[in-house]
N, C-alpha and C. Protein backbone atom coordinates (compact mmCIF):
# COMPACT_ATOMS: atom_id res chain seq x y z
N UNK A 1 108.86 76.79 126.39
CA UNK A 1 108.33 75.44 126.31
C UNK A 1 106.92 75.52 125.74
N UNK A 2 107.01 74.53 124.82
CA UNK A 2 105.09 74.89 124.15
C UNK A 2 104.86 73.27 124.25
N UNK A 3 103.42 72.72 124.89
CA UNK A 3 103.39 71.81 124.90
C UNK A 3 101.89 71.53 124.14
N UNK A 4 101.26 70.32 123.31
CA UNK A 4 99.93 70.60 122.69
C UNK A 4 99.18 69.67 123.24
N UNK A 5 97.95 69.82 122.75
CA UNK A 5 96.90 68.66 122.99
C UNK A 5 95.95 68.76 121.78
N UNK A 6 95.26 67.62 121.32
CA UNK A 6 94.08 68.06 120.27
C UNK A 6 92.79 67.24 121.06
N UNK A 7 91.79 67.44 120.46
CA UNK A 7 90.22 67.22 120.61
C UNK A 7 89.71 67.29 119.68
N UNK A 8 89.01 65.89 119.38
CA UNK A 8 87.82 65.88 118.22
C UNK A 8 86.43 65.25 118.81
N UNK A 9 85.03 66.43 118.27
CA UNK A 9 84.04 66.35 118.88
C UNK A 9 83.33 65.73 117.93
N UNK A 10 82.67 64.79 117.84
CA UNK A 10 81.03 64.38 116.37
C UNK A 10 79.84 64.62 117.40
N UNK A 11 78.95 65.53 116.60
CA UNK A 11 77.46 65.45 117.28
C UNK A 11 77.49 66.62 117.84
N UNK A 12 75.97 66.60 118.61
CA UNK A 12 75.29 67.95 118.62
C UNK A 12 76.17 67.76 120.89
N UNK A 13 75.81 68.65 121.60
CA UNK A 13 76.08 68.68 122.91
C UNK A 13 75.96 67.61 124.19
N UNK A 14 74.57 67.01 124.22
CA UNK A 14 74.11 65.87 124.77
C UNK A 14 74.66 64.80 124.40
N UNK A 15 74.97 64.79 122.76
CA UNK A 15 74.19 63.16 122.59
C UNK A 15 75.78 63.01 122.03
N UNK A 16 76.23 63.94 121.30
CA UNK A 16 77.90 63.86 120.85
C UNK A 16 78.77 63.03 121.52
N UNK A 17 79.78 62.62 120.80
CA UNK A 17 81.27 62.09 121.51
C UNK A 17 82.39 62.99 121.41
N UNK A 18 83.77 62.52 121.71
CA UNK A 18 84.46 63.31 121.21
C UNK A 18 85.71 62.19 122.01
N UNK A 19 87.10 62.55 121.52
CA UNK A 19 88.62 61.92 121.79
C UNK A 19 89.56 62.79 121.71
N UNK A 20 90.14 63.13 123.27
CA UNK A 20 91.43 63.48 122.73
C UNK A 20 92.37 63.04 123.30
N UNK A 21 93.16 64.05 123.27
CA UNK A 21 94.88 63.22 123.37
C UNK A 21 96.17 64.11 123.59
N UNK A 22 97.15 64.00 123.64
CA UNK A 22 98.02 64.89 124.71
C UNK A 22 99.26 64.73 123.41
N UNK A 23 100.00 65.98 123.10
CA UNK A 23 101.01 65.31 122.21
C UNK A 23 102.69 64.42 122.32
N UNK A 24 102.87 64.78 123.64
CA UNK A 24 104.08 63.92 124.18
C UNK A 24 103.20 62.16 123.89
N UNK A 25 102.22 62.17 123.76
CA UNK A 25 101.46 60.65 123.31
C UNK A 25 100.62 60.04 124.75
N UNK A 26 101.53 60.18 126.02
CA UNK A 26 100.55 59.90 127.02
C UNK A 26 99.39 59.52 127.44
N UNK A 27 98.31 60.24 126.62
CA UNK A 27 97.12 59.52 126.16
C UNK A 27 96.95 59.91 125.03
N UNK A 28 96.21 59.27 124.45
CA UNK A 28 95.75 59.09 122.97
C UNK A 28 94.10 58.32 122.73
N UNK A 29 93.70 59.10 122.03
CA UNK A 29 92.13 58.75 121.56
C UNK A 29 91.10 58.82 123.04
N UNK A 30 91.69 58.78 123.92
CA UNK A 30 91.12 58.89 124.82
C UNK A 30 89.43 59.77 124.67
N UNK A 31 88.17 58.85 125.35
CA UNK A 31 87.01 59.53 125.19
C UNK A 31 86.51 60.31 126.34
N UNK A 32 85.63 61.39 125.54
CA UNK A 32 85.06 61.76 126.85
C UNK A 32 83.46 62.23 125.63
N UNK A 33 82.62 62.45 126.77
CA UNK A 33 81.19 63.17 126.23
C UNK A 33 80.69 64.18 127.58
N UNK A 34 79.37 64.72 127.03
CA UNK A 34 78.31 65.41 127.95
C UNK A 34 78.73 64.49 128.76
N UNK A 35 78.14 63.05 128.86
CA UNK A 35 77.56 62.35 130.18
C UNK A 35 79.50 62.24 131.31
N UNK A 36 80.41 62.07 130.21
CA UNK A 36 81.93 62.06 131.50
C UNK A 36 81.92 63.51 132.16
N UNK A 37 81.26 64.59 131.49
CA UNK A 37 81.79 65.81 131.74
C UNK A 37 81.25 66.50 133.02
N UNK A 38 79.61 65.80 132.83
CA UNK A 38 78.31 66.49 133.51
C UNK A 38 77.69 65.73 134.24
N UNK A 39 77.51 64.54 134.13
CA UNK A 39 76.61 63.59 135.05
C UNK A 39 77.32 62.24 135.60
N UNK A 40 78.22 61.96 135.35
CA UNK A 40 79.35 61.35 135.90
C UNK A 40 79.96 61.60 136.84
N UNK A 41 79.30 61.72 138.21
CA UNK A 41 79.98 62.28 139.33
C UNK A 41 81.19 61.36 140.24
N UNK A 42 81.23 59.95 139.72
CA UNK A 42 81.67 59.26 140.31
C UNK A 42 83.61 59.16 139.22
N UNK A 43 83.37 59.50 137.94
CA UNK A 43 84.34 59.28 136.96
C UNK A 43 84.94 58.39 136.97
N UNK A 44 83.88 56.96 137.04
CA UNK A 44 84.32 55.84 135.86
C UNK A 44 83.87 55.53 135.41
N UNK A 45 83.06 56.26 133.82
CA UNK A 45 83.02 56.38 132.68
C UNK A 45 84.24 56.95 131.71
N UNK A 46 84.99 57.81 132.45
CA UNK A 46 85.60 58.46 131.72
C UNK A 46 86.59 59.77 132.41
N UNK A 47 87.14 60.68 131.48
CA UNK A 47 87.67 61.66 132.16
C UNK A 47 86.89 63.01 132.02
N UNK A 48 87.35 64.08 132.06
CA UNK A 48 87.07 65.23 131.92
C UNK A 48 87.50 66.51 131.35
N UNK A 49 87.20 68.05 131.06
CA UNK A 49 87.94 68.30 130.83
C UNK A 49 88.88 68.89 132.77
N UNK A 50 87.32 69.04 133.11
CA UNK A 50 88.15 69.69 134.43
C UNK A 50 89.10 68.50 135.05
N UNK A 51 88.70 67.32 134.97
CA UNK A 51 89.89 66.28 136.12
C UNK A 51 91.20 66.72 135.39
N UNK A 52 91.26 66.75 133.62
CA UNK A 52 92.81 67.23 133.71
C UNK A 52 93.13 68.45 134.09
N UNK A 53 92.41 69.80 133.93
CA UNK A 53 93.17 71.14 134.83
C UNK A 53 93.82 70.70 136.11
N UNK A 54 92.88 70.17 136.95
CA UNK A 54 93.24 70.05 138.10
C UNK A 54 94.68 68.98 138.42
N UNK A 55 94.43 67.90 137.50
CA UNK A 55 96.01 67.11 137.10
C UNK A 55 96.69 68.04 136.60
N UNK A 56 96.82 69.07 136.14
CA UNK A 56 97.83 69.57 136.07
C UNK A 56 97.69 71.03 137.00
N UNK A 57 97.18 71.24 137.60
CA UNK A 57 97.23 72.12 138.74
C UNK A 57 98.04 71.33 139.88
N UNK A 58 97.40 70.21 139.91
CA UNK A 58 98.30 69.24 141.36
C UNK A 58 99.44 68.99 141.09
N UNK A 59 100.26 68.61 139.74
CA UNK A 59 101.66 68.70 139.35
C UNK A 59 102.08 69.64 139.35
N UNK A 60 101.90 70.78 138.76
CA UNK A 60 102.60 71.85 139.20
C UNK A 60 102.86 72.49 140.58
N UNK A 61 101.76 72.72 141.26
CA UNK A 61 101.70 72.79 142.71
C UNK A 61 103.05 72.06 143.75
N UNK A 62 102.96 70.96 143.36
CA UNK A 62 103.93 70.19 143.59
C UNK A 62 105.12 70.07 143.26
N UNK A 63 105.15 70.12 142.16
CA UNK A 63 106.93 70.51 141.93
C UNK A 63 107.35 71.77 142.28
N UNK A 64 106.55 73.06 142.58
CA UNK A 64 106.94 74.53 142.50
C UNK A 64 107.22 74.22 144.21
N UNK A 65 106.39 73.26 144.72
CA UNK A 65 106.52 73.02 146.43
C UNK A 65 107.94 72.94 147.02
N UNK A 66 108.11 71.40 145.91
CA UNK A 66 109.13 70.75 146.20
C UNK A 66 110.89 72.15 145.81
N UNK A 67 110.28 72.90 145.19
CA UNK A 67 111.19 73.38 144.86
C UNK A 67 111.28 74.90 146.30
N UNK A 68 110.66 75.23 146.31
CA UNK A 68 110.34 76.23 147.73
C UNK A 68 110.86 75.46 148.84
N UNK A 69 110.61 74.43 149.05
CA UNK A 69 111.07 73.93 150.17
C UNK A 69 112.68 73.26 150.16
N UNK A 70 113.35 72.77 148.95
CA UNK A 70 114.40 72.66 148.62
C UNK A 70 115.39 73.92 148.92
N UNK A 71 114.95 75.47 148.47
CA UNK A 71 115.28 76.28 148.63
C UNK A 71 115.95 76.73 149.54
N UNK A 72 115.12 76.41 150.79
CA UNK A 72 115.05 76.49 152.27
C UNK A 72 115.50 75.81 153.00
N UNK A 73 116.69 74.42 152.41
CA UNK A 73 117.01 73.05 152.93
C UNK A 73 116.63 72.45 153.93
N UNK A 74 114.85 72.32 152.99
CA UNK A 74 114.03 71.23 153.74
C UNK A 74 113.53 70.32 152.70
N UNK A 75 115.04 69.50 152.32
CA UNK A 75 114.18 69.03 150.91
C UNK A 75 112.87 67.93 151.02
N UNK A 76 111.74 67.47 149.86
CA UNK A 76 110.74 66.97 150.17
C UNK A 76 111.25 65.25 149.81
N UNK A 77 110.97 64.48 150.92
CA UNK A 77 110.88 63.28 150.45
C UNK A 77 109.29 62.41 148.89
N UNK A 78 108.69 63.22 149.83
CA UNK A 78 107.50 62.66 148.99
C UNK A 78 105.90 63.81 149.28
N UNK A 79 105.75 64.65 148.47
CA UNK A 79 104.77 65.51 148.57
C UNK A 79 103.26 64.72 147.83
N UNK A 80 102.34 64.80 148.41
CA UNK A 80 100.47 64.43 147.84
C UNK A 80 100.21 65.81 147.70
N UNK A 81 99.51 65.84 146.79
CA UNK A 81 98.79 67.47 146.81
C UNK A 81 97.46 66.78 145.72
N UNK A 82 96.38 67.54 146.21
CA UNK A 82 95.01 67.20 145.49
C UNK A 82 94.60 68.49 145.01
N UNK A 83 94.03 68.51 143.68
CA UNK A 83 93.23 70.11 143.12
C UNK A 83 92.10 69.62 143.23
N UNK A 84 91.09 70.44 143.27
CA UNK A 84 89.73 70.30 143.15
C UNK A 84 89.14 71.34 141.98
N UNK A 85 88.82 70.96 140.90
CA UNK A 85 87.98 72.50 139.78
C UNK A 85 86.96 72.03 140.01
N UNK A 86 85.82 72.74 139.96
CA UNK A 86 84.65 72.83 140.08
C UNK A 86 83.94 73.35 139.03
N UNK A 87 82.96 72.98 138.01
CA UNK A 87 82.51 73.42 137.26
C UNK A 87 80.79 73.95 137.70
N UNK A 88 80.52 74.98 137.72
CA UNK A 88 79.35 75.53 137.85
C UNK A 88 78.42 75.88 136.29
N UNK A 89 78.25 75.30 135.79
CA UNK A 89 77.76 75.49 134.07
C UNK A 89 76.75 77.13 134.70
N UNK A 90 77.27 77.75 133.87
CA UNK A 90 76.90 79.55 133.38
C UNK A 90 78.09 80.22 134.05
N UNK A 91 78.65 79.78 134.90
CA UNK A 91 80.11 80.53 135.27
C UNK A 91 81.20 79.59 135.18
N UNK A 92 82.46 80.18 135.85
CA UNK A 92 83.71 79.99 135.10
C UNK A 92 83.83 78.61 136.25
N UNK A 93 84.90 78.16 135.65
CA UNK A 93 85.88 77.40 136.66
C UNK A 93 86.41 77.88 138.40
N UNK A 94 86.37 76.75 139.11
CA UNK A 94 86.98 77.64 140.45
C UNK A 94 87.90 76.52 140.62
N UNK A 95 89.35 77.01 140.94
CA UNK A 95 90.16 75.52 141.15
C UNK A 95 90.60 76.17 142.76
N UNK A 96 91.24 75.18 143.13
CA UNK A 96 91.49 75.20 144.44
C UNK A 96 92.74 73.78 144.89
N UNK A 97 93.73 74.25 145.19
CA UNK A 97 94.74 73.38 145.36
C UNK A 97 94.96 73.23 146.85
N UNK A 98 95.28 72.13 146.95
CA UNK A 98 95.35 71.91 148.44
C UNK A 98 96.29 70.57 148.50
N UNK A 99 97.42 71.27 149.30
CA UNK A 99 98.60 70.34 149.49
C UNK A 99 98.58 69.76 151.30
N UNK A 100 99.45 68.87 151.24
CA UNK A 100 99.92 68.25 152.03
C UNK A 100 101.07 67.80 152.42
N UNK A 101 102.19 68.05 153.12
CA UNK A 101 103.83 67.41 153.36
C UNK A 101 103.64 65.98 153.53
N UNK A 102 104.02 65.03 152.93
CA UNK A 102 104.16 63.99 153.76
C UNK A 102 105.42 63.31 154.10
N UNK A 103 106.63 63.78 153.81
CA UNK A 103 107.64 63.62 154.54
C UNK A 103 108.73 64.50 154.22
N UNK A 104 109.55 65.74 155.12
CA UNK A 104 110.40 66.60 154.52
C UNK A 104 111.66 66.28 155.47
N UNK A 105 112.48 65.80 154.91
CA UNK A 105 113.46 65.39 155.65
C UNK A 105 114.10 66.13 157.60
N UNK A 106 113.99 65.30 158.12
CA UNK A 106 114.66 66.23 159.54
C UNK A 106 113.09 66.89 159.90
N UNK A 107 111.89 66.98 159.43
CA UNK A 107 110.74 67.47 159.69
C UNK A 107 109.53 66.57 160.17
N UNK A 108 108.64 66.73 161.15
CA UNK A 108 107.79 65.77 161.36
C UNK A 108 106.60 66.70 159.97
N UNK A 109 105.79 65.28 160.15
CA UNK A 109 104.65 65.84 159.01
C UNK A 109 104.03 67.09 159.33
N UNK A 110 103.25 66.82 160.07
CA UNK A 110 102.22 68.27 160.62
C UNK A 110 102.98 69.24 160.43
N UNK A 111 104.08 69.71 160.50
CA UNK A 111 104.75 71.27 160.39
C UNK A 111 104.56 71.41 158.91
N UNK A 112 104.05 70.41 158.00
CA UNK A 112 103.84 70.80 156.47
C UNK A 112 102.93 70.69 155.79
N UNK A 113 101.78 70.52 156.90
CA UNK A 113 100.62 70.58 156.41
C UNK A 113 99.98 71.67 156.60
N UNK A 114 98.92 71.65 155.13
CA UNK A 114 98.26 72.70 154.99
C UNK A 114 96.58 72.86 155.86
C-alpha cells in the first residue's frame, strides 16, 4: 500500500506560508505556517505537521486495538484513543499513544482501560 501527500512552502521560516494536502483528496490546499506549527498552542488557526502524526498514530492504534481484541473474542464496540507528539525544536519528535476501551462487548469499561 503506498499512500501520498504533497506540501508547498513560499517564504523564508517565520514569515512563510505553505498548503498541503493528502492524495486520497481528504484535504486539499489546506494551510499551515511557523505561527500553526509553533505558537498556536490552542490550534485554531490551523493544523500542524505534528496534529497529523498523531491523527494518524490514534487511527492506527485503534484499529490494530480493535483488531487484538477481536482476536481474543472481545470484540470492540467503540474504541477513543488520543496521541499526543510533542515537538521540542533541536530534538526529535516524542509521540505517545494513549488508549481507552469504551465499550467491549460482555466487558465493563475499566477492564479496558489504559
Amino acid at each position: 500500500m503506498k499512500r501520498t501527500a504533497n506540501a508547498i512552502w513560499s517564504g523564508d521560516l517565520k514569515a512563510g506560508k505553505g498548503t498541503f494536502g493528502l492524495g486520497s483528496g481528504a484535504l486539499s490546499d489546506h494551510p499551515y505556517s511557523f505561527k500553526t506549527r509553533f505558537e498556536n498552542e490552542d490550534g485554531k488557526a490551523g493544523t500542524n505537521p505534528e496534529e497529523l502524526i498523531a491523527a494518524a498514530h490514534a487511527s492506527c492504534f485503534a484499529m490494530q486495538l480493535s483488531a487484538f481484541l477481536a482476536e481474543k473474542g472481545h470484540p470492540a464496540e467503540k474504541l477513543e484513543v488520543e496521541a499526543q507528539v510533542t515537538l521540542v525544536p533541536g530534538y526529535r519528535h516524542h509521540r505517545q499513544p494513549s488508549g481507552s476501551g469504551r465499550t467491549c462487548a460482555g466487558h465493563e469499561r475499566g477492564r479496558f482501560q489504559g
